[in-house]
Protein backbone atom coordinates (compact mmCIF):
# COMPACT_ATOMS: atom_id res chain seq x y z
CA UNK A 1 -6.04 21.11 22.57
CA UNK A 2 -4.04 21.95 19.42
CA UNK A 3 -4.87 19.15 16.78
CA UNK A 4 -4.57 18.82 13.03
CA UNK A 5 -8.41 18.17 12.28
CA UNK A 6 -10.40 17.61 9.21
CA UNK A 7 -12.91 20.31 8.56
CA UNK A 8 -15.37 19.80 5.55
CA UNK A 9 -13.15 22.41 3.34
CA UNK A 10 -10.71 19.54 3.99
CA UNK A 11 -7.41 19.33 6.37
CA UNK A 12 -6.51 21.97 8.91
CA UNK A 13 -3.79 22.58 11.11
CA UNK A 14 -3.25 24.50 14.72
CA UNK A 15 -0.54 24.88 16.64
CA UNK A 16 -0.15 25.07 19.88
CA UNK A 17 0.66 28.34 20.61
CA UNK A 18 3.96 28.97 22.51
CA UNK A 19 2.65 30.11 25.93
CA UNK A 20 0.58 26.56 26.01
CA UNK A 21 3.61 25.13 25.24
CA UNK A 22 5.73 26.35 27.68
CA UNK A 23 3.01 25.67 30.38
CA UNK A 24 3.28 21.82 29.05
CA UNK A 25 6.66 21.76 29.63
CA UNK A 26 6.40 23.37 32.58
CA UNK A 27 4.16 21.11 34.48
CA UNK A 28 6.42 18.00 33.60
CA UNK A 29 9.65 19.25 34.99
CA UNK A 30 11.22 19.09 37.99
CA UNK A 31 8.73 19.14 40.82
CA UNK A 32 5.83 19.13 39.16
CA UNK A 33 6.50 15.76 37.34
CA UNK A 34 3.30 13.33 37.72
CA UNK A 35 3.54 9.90 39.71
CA UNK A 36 2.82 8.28 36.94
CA UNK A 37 2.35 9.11 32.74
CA UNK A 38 1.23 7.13 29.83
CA UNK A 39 4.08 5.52 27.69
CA UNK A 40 4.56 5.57 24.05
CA UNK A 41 6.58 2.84 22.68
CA UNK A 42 9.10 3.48 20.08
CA UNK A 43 10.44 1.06 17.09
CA UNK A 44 14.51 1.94 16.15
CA UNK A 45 13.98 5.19 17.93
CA UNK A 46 15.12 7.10 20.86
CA UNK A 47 14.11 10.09 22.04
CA UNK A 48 15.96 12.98 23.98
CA UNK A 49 15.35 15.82 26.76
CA UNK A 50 15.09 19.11 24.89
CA UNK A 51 14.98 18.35 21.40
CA UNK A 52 11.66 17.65 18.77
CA UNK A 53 10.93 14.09 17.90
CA UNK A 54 8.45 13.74 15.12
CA UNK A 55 6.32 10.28 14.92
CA UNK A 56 4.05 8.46 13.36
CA UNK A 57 1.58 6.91 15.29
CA UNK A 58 -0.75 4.01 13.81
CA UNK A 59 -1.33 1.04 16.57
CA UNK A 60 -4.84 1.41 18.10
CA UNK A 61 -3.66 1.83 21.44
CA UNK A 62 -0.98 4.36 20.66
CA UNK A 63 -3.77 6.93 19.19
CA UNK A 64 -6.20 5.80 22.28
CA UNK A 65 -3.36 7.03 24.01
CA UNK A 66 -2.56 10.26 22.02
CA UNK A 67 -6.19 11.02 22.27
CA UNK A 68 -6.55 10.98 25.69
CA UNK A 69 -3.29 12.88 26.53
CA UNK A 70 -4.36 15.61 23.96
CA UNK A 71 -7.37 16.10 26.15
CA UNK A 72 -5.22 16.43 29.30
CA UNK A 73 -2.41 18.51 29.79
CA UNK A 74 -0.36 16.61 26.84
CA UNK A 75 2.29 15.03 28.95
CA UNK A 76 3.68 11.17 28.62
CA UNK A 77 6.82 9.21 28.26
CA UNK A 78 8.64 8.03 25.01
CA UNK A 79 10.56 4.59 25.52
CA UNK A 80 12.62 2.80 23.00
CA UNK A 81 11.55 -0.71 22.60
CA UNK A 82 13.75 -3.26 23.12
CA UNK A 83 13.01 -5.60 20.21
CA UNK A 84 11.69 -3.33 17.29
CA UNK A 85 10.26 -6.06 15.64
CA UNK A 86 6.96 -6.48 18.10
CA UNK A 87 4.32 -4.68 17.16
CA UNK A 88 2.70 -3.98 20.72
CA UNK A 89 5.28 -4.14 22.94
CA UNK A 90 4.79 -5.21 27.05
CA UNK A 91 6.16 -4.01 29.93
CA UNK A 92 9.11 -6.01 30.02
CA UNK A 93 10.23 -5.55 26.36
CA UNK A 94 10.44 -1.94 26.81
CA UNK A 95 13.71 -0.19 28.03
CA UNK A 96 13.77 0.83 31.74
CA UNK A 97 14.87 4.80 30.80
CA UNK A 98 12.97 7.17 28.65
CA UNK A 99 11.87 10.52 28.59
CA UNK A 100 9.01 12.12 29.47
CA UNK A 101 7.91 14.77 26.96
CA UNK A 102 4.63 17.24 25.52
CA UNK A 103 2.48 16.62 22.14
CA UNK A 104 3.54 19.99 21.12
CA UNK A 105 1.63 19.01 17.43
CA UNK A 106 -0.94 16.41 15.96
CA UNK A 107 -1.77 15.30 12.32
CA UNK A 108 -4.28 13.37 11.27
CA UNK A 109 -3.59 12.26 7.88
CA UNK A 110 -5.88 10.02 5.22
CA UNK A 111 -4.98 6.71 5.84
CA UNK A 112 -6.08 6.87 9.67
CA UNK A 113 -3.09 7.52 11.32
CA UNK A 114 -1.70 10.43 12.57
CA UNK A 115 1.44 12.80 13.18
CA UNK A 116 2.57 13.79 16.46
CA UNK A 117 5.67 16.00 17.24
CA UNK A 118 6.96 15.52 20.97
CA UNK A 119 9.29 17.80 22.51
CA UNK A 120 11.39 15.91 24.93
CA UNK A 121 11.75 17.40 28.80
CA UNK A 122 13.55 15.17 30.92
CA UNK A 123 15.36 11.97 31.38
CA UNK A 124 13.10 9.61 33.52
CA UNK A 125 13.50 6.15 35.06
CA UNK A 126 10.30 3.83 33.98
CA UNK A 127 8.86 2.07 37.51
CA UNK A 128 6.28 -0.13 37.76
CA UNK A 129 4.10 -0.30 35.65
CA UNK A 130 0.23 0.55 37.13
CA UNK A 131 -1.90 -0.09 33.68
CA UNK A 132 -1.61 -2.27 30.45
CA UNK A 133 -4.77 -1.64 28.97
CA UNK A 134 -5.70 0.34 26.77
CA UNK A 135 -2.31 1.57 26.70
CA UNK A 136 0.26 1.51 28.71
CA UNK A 137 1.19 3.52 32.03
CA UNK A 138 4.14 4.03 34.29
CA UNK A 139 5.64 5.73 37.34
CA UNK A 140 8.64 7.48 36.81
CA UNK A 141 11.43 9.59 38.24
CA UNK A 142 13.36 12.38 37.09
CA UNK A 143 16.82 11.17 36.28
CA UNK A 144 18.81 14.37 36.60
CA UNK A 145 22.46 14.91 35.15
CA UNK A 146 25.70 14.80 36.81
CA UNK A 147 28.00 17.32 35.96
CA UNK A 148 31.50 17.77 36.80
CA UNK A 149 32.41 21.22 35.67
CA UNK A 150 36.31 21.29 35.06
CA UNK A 151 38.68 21.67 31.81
CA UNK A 152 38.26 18.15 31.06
CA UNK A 153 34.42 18.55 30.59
CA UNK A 154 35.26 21.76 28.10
CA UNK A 155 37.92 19.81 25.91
CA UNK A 156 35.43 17.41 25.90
CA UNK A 157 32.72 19.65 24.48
CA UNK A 158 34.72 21.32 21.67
CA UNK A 159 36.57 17.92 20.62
CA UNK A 160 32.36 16.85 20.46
CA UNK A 161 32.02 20.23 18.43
CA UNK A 162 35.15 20.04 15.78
CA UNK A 163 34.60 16.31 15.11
CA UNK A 164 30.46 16.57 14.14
CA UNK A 165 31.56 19.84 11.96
CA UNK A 166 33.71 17.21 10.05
CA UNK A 167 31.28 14.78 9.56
CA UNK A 168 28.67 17.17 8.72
CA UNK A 169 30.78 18.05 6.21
CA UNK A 170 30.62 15.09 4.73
CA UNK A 171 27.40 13.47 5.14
CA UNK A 172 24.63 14.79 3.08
CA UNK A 173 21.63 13.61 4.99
CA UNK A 174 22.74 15.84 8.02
CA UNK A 175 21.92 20.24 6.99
CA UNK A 176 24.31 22.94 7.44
CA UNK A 177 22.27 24.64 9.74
CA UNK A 178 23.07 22.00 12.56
CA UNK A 179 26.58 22.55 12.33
CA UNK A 180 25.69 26.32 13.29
CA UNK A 181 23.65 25.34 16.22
CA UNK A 182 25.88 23.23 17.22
CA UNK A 183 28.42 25.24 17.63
CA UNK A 184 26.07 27.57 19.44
CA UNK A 185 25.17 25.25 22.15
CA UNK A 186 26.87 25.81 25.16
CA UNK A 187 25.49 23.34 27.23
CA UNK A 188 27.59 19.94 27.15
CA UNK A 189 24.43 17.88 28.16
CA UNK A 190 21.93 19.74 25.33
CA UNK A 191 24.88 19.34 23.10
CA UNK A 192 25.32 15.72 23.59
CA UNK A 193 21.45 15.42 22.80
CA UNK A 194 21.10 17.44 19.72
CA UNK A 195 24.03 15.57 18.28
CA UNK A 196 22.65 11.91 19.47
CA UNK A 197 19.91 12.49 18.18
CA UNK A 198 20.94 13.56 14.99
CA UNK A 199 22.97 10.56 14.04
CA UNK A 200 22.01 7.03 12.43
CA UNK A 201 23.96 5.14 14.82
CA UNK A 202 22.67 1.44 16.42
CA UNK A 203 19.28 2.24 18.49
CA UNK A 204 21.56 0.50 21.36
CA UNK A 205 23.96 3.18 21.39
CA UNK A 206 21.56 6.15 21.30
CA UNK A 207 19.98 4.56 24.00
CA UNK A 208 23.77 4.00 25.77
CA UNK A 209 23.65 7.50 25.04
CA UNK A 210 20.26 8.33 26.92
CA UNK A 211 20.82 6.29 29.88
CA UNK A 212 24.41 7.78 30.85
CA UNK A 213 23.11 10.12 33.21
CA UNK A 214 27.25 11.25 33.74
CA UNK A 215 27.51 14.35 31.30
CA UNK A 216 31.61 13.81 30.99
CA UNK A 217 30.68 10.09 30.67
CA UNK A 218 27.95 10.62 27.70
CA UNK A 219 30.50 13.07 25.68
CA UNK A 220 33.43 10.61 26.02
CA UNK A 221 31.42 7.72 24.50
CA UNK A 222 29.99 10.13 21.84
CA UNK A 223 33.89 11.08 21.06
CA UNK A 224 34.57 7.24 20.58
CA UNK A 225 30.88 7.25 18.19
CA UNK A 226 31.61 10.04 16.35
CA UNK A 227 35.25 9.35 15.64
CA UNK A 228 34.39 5.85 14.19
CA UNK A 229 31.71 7.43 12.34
CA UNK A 230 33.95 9.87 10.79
CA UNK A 231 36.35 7.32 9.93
CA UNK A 232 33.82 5.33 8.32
CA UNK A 233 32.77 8.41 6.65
CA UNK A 234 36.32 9.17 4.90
CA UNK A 235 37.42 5.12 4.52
CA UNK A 236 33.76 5.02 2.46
CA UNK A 237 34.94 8.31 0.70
CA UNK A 238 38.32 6.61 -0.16
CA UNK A 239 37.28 3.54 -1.61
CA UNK A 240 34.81 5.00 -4.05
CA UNK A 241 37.64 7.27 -5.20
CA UNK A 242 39.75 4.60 -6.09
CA UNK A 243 37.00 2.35 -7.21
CA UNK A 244 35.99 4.93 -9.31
CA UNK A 245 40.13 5.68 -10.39
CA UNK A 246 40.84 1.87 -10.44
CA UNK A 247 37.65 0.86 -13.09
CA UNK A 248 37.79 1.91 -16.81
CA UNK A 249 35.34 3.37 -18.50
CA UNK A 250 35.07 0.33 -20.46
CA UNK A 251 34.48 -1.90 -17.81
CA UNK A 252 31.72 0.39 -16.12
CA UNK A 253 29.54 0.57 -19.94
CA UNK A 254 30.35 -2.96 -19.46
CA UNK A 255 28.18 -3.94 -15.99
CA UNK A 256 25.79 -0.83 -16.73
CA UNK A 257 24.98 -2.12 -19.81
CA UNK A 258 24.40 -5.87 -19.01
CA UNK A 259 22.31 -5.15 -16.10
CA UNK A 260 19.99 -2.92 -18.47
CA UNK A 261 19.96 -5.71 -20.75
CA UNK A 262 18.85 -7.82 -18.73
CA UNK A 263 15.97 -5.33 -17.23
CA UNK A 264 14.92 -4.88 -20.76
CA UNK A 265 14.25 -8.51 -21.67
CA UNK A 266 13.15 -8.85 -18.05
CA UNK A 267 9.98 -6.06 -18.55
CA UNK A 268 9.88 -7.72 -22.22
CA UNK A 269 10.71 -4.28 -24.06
CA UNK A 270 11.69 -5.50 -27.67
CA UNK A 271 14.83 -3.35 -28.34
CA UNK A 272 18.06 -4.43 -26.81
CA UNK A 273 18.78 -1.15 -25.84
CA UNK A 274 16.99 2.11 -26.06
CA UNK A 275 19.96 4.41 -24.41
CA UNK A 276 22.34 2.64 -26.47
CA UNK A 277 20.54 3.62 -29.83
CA UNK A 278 19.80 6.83 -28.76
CA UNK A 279 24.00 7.16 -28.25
CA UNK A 280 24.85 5.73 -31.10
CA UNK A 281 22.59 8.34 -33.36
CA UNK A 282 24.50 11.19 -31.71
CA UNK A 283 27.69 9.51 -32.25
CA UNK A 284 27.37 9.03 -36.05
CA UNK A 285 25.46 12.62 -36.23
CA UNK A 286 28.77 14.02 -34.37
CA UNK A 287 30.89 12.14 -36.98
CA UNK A 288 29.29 13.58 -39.78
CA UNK A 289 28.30 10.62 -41.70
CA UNK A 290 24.99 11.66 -43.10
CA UNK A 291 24.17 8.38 -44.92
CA UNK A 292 23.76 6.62 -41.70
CA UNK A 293 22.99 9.53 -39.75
CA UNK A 294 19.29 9.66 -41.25
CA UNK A 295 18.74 5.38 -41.20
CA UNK A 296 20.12 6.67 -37.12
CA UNK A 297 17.54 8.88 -36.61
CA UNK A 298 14.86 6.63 -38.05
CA UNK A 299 15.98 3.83 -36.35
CA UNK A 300 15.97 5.99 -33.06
CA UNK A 301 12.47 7.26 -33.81
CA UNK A 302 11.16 3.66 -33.56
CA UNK A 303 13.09 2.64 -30.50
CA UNK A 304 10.83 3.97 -27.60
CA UNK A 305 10.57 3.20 -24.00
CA UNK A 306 7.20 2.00 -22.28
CA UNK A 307 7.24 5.11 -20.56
CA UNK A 308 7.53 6.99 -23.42
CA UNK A 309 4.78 5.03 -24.97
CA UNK A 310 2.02 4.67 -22.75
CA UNK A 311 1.59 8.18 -21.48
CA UNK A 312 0.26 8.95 -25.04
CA UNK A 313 -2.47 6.55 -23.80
CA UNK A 314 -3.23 8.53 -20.37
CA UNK A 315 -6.66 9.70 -21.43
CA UNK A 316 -7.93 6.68 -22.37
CA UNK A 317 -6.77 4.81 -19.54
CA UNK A 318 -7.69 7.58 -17.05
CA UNK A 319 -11.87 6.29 -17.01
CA UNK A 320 -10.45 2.76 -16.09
CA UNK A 321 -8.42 3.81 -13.13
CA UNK A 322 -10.75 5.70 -10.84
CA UNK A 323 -8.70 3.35 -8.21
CA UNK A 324 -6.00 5.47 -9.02
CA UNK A 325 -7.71 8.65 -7.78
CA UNK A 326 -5.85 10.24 -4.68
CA UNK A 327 -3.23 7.34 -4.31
CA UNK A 328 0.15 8.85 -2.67
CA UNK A 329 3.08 7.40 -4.69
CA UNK A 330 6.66 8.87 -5.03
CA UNK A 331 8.42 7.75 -8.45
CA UNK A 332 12.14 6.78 -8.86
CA UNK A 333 13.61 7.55 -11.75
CA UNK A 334 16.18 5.03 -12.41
CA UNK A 335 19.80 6.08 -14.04
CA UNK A 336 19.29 4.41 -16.97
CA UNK A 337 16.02 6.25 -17.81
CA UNK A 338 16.59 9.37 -16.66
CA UNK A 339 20.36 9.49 -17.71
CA UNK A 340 21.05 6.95 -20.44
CA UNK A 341 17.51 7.57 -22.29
CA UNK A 342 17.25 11.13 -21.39
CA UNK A 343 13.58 10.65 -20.78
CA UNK A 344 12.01 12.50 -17.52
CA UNK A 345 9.10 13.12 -16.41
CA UNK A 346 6.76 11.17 -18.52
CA UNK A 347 5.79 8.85 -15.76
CA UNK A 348 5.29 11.02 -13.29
CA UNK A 349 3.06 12.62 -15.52
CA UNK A 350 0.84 9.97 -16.30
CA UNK A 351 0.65 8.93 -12.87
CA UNK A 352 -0.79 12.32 -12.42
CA UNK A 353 -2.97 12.35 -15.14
CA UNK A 354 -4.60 9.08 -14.00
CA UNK A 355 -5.15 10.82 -10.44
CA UNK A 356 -1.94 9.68 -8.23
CA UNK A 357 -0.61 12.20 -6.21
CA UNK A 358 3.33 12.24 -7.49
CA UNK A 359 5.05 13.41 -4.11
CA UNK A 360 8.27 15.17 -4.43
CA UNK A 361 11.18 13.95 -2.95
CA UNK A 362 15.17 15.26 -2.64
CA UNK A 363 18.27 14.02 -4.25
CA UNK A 364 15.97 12.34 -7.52
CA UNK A 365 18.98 12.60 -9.93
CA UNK A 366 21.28 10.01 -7.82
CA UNK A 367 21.72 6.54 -7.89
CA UNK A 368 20.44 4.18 -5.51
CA UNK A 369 22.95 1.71 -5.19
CA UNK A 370 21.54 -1.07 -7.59
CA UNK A 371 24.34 0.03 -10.59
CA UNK A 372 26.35 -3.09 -11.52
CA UNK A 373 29.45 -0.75 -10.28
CA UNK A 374 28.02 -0.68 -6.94
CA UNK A 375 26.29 -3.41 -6.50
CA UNK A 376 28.77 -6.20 -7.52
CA UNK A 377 32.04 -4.41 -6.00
CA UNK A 378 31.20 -2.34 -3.36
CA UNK A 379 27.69 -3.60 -1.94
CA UNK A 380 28.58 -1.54 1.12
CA UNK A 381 28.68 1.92 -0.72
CA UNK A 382 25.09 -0.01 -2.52
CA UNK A 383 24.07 -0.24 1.19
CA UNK A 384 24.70 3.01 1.93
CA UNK A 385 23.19 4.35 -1.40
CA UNK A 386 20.40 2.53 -0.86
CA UNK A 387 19.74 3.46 3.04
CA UNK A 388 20.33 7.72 1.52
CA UNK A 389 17.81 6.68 -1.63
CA UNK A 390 15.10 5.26 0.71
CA UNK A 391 15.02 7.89 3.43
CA UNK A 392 14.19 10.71 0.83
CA UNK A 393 11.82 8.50 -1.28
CA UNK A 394 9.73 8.06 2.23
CA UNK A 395 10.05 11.56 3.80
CA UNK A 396 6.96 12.64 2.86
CA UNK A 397 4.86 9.05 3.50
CA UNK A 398 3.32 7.48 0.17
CA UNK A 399 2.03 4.72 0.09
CA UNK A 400 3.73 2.73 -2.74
CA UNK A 401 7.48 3.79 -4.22
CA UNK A 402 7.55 3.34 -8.15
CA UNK A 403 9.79 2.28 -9.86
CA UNK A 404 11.17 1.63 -14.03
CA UNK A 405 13.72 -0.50 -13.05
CA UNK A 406 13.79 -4.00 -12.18
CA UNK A 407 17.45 -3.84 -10.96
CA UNK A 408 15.99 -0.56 -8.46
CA UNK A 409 13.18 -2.11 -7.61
CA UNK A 410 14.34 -5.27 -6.21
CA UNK A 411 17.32 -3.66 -4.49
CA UNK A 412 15.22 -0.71 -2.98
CA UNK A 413 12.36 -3.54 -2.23
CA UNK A 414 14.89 -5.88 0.24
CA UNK A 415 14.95 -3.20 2.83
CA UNK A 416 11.56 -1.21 2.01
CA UNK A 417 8.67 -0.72 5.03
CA UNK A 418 6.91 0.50 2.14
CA UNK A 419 6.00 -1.26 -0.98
CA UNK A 420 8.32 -1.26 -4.08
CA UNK A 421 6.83 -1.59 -7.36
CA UNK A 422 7.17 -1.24 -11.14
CA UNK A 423 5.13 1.77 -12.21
CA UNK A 424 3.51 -0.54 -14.87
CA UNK A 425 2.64 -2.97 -12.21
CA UNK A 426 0.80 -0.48 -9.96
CA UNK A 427 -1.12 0.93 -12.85
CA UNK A 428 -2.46 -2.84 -13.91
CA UNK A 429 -3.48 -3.43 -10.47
CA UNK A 430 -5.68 -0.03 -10.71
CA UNK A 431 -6.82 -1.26 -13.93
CA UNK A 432 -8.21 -4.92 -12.63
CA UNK A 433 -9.51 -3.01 -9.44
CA UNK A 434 -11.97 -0.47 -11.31
């Protein structure tokens, strides 16, 4: 059984090696598949044959379930849940086609839950259903595809090829290296797959997708997907160019300044603005006025941030926050600290100094969509800012997203699974708990 497992030097990981692997898959295609296999329900996911789905697993009966398949030959079905919003789902909230796959990898983390990765097999038909308790179990039948090998079924595939390449182009959540592969694949069914799965399209077309057992028929309705995708992609593209055009610079200092005025007095920080100062001295230092250059500087000495404040305090405050000790945050550094104040890093470091565990996360230096620019005249493009922002501040699974930013933290906090919090906030709470 290949198992991330805690050992008393701490975490460990195997992997199941690639003959055991193969075996897996082996024994759950064609012939060979069982009567019956456990199912795994899925929230806003869908899973395909022959590609990797990674998952997080957390319900009791879902790692009663992982456990037991582990210590079998690793085989069970993933179906896509039909409301996502029901925690334990029954029988007959579940879809009626998933896909029967192998544990190829397990993680068991800190917090209890683990990590699976599944690689998907086959396209199966859920039957009746022959257990509830303590997890759920089906039988199921192969659904095989239906291919109708012709020109049509080519143009099909390389108008499939040639229109992801375009939107790969433009979307930065999706990596270069899939535009490779795809290009590579020469199966129209694994094709159809990879790309399905790689999308963040409606869980009811994926599924669409899934269930289309008609290979010509599943790249047709992936054409239709990807082209209004794409056009979405380049309308989205267009407006914020002439949004961006069509705005002065005086209006944008305009909202971008109000809305950090209004943080400020929010978080009761006594300056009016602490970027704005910080401008002004290089302004009249650029002008060469050296009379008010040096009341500038003084005045921009005494204008400080709280995060520029407080981490002077770290060692002090680092006895009173054992609570602190091995928490997994991830910190966003809102625009108007990181750009306007030019201050970075000092959070994060106090965080660490108290004992948090900073994760890392990509794209740090963008906004997230709560900008007054945004956020007042395009809350779309703040949607979509906001939907790019979350998914890298939770790749690596904290537990709490932190935040200087009122403005951030309320528009990240509408849509977060995960708690969204002012740094300061989270550090007070640590403070009353130790």
């Amino acid at each position: 059984m290949a198992e991330f497992g805690e050992t008393e030097a701490g975490p460990s990981i195997e992997i199941v090696s690639g003959d055991q692997l193969e075996e897996a898959i082996r024994s759950t295609s064609g012939l060979a598949l069982p009567e019956a296999l456990p199912v795994l329900p899925l929230r806003d996911i869908v899973a395909y044959p022959g590609t990797l789905t990674p998952l997080a697993v957390g319900q009791e009966r879902s790692m009663r379930l992982i456990d037991d398949v582990l210590s079998g030959d690793r085989a069970l079905t993933l179906v896509a849940s039909r409301d996502p919003d029901v925690e334990e789902p029954g029988p007959e909230q579940l879809q009626s086609v998933g896909v029967a796959g192998v544990v190829a990898r397990m993680m068991k983390v800190p917090d209890g839950t683990i990590r699976i990765l599944v690689q998907g097999t086959q396209r199966v038909e859920i039957g009746d259903y022959v257990q509830t308790e303590p997890y759920l179990v089906a039988r199921v039948r192969e659904l095989p595809d239906v291919v109708e090998e012709g020109k049509e079924l080519e143009a099909l595939t390389r108008n499939v090829q040639a229109t992801f390449s375009q939107i790969i182009e433009e979307i930065p959540y999706l990596p270069e290296e899939l535009q490779l592969a795809v290009a590579n694949v020469e199966d129209p069914s694994a094709l159809s797959h990879l790309i399905a799965g790689a999308l963040r399209i409606p869980t009811s077309d994926k599924q669409e997708l899934l269930e289309q057992v008609d290979v010509g028929a599943r790249l047709r309705r992936l054409v239709e997907i990807l082209a209004h995708e794409l056009e979405v992609i380049q309308l989205g593209t267009k407006i914020q160019s002439q949004v961006q055009e069509g705005i002065d610079k005086g209006q944008r200092e305009y909202y971008l300044r109000e809305q950090l005025k209004a943080i400020q007095e929010e978080l009761g920080e006594g300056d009016e603005q602490a970027a704005e100062v910080k401008e002004l001295r290089e302004r009249i230092e650029q002008a060469e006025l050296p009379d008010y250059a040096a009341k500038a500087a003084r005045i921009s000495e005494l204008t400080r941030d709280l995060s520029e404040l407080l981490p002077e305090s770290g060692a002090a405050l680092k006895d009173r926050t054992r609570a602190a000790a091995g928490a997994l945050v991830v910190f966003h550094p809102p625009c108007s600290l990181q750009h306007g104040q030019q201050v970075r890093g000092a959070v994060e470091a106090l965080l660490v100094a108290l004992g948090a565990e900073v994760l890392p996360f990509a794209e740090g230096h963008l906004c997230c969509g709560s900008a007054g620019t945004y956020s007042l005249l395009q809350p779309e493009l703040a949607q979509q800012l906001r939907g790019r922002k979350l998914d890298a501040l939770t790749a690596a699974g904290p537990e709490a997203i932190l935040s200087a930013n009122i403005g951030c933290i309320a528009h990240l906090g509408a849509v977060s699974k995960i708690p969204v919090r002012h740094w300061i906030e989270w550090i007070d709470e640590r403070l009353a708990g130790s």
